[in-house]
N, C-alpha and C. Protein backbone atom coordinates (compact mmCIF):
# COMPACT_ATOMS: atom_id res chain seq x y z
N UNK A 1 10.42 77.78 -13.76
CA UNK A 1 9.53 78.42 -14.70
C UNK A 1 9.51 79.92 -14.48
N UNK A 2 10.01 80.07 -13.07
CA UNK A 2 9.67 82.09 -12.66
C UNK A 2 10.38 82.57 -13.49
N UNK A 3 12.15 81.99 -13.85
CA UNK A 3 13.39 82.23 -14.56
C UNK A 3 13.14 82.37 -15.58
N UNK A 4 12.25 81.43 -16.48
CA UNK A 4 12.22 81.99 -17.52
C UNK A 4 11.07 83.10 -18.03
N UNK A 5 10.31 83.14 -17.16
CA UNK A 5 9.28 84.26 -17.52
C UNK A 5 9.99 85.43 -17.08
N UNK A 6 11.20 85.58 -16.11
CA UNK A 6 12.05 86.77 -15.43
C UNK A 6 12.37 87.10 -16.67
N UNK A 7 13.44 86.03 -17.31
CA UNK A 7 14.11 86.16 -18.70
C UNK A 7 13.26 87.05 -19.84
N UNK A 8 12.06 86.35 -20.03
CA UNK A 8 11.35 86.44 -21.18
C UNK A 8 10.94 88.11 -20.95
N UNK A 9 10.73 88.81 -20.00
CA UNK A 9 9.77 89.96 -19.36
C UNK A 9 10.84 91.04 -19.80
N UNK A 10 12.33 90.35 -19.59
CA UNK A 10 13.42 91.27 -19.71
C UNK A 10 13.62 92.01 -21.23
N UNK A 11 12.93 90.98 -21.99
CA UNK A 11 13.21 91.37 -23.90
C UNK A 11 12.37 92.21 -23.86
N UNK A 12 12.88 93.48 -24.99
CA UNK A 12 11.11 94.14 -25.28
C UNK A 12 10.76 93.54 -26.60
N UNK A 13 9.56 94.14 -26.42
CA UNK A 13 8.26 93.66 -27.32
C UNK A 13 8.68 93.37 -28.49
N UNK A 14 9.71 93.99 -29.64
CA UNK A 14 9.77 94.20 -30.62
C UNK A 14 10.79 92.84 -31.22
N UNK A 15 11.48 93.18 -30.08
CA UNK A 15 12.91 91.49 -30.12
C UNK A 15 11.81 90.14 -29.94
N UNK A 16 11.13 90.28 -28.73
CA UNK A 16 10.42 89.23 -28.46
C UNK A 16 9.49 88.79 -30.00
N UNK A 17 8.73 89.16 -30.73
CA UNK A 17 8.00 89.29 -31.54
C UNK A 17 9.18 88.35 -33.09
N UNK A 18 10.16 89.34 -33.06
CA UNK A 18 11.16 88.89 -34.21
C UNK A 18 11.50 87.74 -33.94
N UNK A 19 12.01 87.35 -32.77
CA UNK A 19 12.45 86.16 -32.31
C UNK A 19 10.93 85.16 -32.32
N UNK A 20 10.01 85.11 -32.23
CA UNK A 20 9.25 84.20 -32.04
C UNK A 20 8.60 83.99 -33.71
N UNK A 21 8.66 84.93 -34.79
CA UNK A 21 8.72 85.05 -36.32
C UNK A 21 9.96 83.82 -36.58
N UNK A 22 10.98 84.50 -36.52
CA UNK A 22 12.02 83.65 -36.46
C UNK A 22 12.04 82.13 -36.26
N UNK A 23 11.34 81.89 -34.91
CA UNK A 23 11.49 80.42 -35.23
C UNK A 23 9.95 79.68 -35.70
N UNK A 24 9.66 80.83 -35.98
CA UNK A 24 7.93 80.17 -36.52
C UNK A 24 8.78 79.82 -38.40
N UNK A 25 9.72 80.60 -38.86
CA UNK A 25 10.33 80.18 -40.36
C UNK A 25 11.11 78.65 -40.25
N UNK A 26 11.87 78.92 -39.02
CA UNK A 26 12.92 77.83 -39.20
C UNK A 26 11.87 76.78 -38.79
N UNK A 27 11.00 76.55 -37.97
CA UNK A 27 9.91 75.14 -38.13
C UNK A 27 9.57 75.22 -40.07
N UNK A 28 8.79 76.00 -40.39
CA UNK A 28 8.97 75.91 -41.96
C UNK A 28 9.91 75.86 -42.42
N UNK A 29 11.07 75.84 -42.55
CA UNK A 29 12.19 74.84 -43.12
C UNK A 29 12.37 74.22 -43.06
N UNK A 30 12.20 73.90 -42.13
CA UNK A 30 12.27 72.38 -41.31
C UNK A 30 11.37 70.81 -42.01
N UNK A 31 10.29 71.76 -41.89
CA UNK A 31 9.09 70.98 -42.32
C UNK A 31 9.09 70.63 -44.14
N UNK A 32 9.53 71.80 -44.53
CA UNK A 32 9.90 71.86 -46.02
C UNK A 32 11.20 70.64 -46.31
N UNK A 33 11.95 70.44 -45.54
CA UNK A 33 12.99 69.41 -45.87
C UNK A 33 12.88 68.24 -45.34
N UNK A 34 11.71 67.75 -44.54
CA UNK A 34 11.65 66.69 -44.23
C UNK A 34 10.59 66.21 -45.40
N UNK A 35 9.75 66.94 -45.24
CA UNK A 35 8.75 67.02 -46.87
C UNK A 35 9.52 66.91 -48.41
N UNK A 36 10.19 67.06 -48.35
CA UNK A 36 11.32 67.18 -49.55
C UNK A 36 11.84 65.75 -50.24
N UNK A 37 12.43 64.95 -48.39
CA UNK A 37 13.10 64.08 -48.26
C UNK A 37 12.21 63.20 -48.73
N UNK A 38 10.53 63.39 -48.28
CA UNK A 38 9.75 62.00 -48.57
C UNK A 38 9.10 62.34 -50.08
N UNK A 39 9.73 62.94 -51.27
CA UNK A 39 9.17 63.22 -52.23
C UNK A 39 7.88 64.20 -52.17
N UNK A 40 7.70 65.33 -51.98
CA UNK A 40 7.07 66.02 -52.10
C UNK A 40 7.37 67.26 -53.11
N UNK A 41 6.75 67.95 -53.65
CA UNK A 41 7.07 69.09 -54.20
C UNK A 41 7.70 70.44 -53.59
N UNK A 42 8.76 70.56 -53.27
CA UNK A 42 9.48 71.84 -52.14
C UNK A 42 8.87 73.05 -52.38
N UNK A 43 8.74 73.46 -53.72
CA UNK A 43 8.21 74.87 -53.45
C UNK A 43 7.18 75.37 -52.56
N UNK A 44 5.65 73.82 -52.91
CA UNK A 44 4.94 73.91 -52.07
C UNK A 44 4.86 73.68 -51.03
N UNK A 45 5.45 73.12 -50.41
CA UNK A 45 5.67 73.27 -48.70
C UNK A 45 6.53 73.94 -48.36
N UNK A 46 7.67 74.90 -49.10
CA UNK A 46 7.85 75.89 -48.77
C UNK A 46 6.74 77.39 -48.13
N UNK A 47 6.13 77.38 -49.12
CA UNK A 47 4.86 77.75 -48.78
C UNK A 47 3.91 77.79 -47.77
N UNK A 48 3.77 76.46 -47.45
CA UNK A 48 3.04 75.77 -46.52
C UNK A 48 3.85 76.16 -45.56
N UNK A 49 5.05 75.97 -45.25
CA UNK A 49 6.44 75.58 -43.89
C UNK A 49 6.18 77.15 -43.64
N UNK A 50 6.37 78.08 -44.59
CA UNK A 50 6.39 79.33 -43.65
C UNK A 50 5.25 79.79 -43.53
N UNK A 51 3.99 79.71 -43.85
CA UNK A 51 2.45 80.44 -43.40
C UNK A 51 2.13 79.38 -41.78
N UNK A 52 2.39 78.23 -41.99
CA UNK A 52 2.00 77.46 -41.00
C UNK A 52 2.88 77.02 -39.74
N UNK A 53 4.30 77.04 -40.31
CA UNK A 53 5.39 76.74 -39.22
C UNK A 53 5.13 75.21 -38.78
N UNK A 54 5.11 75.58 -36.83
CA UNK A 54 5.22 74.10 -36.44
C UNK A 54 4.06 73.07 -36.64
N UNK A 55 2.85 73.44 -36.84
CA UNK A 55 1.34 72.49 -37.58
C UNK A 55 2.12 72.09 -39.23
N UNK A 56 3.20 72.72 -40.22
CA UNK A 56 3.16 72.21 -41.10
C UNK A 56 4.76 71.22 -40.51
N UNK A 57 5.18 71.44 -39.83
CA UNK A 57 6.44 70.13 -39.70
C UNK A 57 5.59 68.77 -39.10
N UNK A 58 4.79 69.14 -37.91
CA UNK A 58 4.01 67.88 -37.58
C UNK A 58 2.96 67.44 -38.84
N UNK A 59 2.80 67.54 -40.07
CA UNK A 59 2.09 67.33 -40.84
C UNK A 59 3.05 66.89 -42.27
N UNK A 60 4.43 67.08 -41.98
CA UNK A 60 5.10 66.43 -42.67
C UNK A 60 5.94 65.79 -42.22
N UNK A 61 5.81 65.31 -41.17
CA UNK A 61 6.21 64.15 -40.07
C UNK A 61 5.34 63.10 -40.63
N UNK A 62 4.24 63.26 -40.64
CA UNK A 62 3.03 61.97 -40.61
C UNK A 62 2.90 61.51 -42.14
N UNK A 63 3.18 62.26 -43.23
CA UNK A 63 2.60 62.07 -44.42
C UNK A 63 4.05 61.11 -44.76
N UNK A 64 3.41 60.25 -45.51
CA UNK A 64 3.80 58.88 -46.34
C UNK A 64 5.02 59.33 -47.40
N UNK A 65 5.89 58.43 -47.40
CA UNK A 65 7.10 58.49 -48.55
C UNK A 65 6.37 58.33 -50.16
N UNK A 66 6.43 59.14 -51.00
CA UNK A 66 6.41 58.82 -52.12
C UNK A 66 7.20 58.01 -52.59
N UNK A 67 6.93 56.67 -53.64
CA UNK A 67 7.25 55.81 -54.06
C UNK A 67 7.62 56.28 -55.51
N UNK A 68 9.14 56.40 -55.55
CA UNK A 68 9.81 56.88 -56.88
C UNK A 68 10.60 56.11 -57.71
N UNK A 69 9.88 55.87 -58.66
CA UNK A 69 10.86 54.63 -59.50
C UNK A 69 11.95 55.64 -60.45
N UNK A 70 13.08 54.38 -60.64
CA UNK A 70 13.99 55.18 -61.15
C UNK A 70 13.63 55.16 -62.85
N UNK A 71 13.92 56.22 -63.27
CA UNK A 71 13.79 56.48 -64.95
C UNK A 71 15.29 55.39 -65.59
N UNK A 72 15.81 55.05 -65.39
CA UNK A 72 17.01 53.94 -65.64
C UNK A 72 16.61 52.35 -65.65
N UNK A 73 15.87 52.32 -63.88
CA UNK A 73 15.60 50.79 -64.23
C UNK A 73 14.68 49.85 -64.18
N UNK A 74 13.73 51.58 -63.43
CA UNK A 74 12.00 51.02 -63.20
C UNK A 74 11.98 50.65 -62.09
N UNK A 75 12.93 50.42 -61.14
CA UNK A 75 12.47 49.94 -59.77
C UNK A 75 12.76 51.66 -58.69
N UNK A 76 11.80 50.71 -58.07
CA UNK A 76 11.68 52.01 -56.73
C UNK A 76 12.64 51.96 -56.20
């Protein structure tokens, strides 16, 4: 654990900051395409994925598959 706080002490402020932005988006992408996958609306959890990051991927982890019938044959 010293190693990586050695590591971490070594970045300055400005890298450290971008880099931790950085993966606060890619959890909101993340979260936006797993949300996607279970029928959700993307724009809005686009939205959601980047104001909230990793609270909105664990929150589209848990939420339920939308049930989509097909316009062809009526079944889900």
């Amino acid at each position: 654990m010293s190693e990586l706080s050695a590591f971490v002490s070594q970045i300055p402020t400005d890298q450290l900051l971008y880099i931790i932005v950085g993966l606060h988006c890619v959890m909101g992408l993340l979260a936006t395409a797993v949300a996607y996958y279970k029928g959700r609306n993307p724009k809005l959890w686009l939205f959601i994925g980047l104001t909230c990051g990793t609270a909105a991927f664990f929150a589209a982890l848990v939420i339920k598959r939308d049930r989509v019938t097909s316009p062809k044959t009526g079944v889900e």
